[in-house]
Protein backbone atom coordinates (compact mmCIF):
# COMPACT_ATOMS: atom_id res chain seq x y z
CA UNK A 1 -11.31 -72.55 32.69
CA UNK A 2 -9.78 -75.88 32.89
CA UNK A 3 -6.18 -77.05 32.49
CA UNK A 4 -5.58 -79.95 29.99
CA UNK A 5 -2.79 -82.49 30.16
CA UNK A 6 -0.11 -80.90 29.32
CA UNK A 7 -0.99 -77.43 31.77
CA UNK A 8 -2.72 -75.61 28.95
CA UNK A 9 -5.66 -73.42 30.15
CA UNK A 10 -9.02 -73.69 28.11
CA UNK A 11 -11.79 -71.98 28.34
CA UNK A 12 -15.41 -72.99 26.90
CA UNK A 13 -18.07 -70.14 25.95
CA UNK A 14 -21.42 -70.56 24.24
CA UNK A 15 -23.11 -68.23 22.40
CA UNK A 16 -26.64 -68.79 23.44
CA UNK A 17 -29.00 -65.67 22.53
CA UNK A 18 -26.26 -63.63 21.71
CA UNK A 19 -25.57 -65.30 18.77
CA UNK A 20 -29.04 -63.39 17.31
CA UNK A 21 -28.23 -60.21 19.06
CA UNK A 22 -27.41 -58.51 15.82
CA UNK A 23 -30.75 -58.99 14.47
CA UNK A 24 -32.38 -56.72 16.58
CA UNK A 25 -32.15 -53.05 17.20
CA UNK A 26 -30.59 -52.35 20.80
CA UNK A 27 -32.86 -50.66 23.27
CA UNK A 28 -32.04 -46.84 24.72
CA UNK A 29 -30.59 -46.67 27.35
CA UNK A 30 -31.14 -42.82 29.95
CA UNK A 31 -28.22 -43.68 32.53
CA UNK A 32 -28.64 -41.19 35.77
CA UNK A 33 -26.09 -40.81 38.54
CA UNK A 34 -25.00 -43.69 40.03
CA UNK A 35 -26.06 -46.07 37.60
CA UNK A 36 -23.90 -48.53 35.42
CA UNK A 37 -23.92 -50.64 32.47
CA UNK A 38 -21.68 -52.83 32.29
CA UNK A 39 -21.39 -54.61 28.66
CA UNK A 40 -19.48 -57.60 28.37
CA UNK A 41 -18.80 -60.41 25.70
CA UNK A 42 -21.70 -60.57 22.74
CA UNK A 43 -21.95 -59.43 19.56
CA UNK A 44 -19.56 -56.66 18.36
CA UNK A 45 -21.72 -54.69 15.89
CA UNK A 46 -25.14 -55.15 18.43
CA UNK A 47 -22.18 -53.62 21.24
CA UNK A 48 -21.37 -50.76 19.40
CA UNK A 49 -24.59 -49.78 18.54
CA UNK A 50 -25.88 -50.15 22.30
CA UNK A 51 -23.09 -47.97 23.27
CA UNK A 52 -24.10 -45.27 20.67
CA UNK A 53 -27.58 -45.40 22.16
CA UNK A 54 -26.19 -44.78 25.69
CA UNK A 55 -27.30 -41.33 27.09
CA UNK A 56 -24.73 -41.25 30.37
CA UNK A 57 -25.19 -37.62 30.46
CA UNK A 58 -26.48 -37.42 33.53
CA UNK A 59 -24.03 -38.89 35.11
CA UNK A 60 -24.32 -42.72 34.76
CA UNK A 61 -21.30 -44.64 33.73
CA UNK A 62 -20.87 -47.41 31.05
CA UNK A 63 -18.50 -50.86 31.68
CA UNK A 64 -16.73 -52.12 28.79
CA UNK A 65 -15.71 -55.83 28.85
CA UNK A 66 -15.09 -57.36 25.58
CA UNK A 67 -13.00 -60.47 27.07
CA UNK A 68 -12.25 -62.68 24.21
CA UNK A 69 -14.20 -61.25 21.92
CA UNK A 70 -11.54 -57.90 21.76
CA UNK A 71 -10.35 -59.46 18.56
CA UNK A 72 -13.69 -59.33 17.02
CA UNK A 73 -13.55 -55.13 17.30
CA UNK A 74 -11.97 -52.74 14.44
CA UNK A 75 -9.54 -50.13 15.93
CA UNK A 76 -12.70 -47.50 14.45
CA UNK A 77 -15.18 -49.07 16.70
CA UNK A 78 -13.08 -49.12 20.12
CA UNK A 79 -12.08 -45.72 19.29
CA UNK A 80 -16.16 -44.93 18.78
CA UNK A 81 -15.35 -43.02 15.53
């Protein structure tokens, strides 16, 4: 984050790899007690389908970040429906 001028904060972001994330299947994922996965900005639909291949069953826990990229979710998707 820097501040322009005129005091406006901006904030640069690059895609990098993520931008091919959604051409590739997600890995499963067996979370256990005490472990966490924490998923932060990338692509939405590659997101939502790691989530749905999340087994936290055993007592792992999953971190959802989407920063920016919130707008880039349908109300369906946050909701996991």
């Amino acid at each position: 984050m820097v501040n322009d001028r005129r005091k406006r904060m901006i904030s640069f972001f690059s895609w990098g790899a993520a931008r091919r994330f959604s051409e590739h299947e997600p890995p499963e994922v067996d979370l256990k007690g005490g472990d966490v996965l924490h998923i932060a900005s990338g692509d939405p639909v590659f997101t939502a389908r790691l989530v749905e291949r999340c087994n936290a069953a055993q007592g792992g826990f999953i971190s959802f970040d989407p920063g920016y990229d919130i707008i880039s979710y349908d109300k369906k998707t946050l909701e996991g429906s």
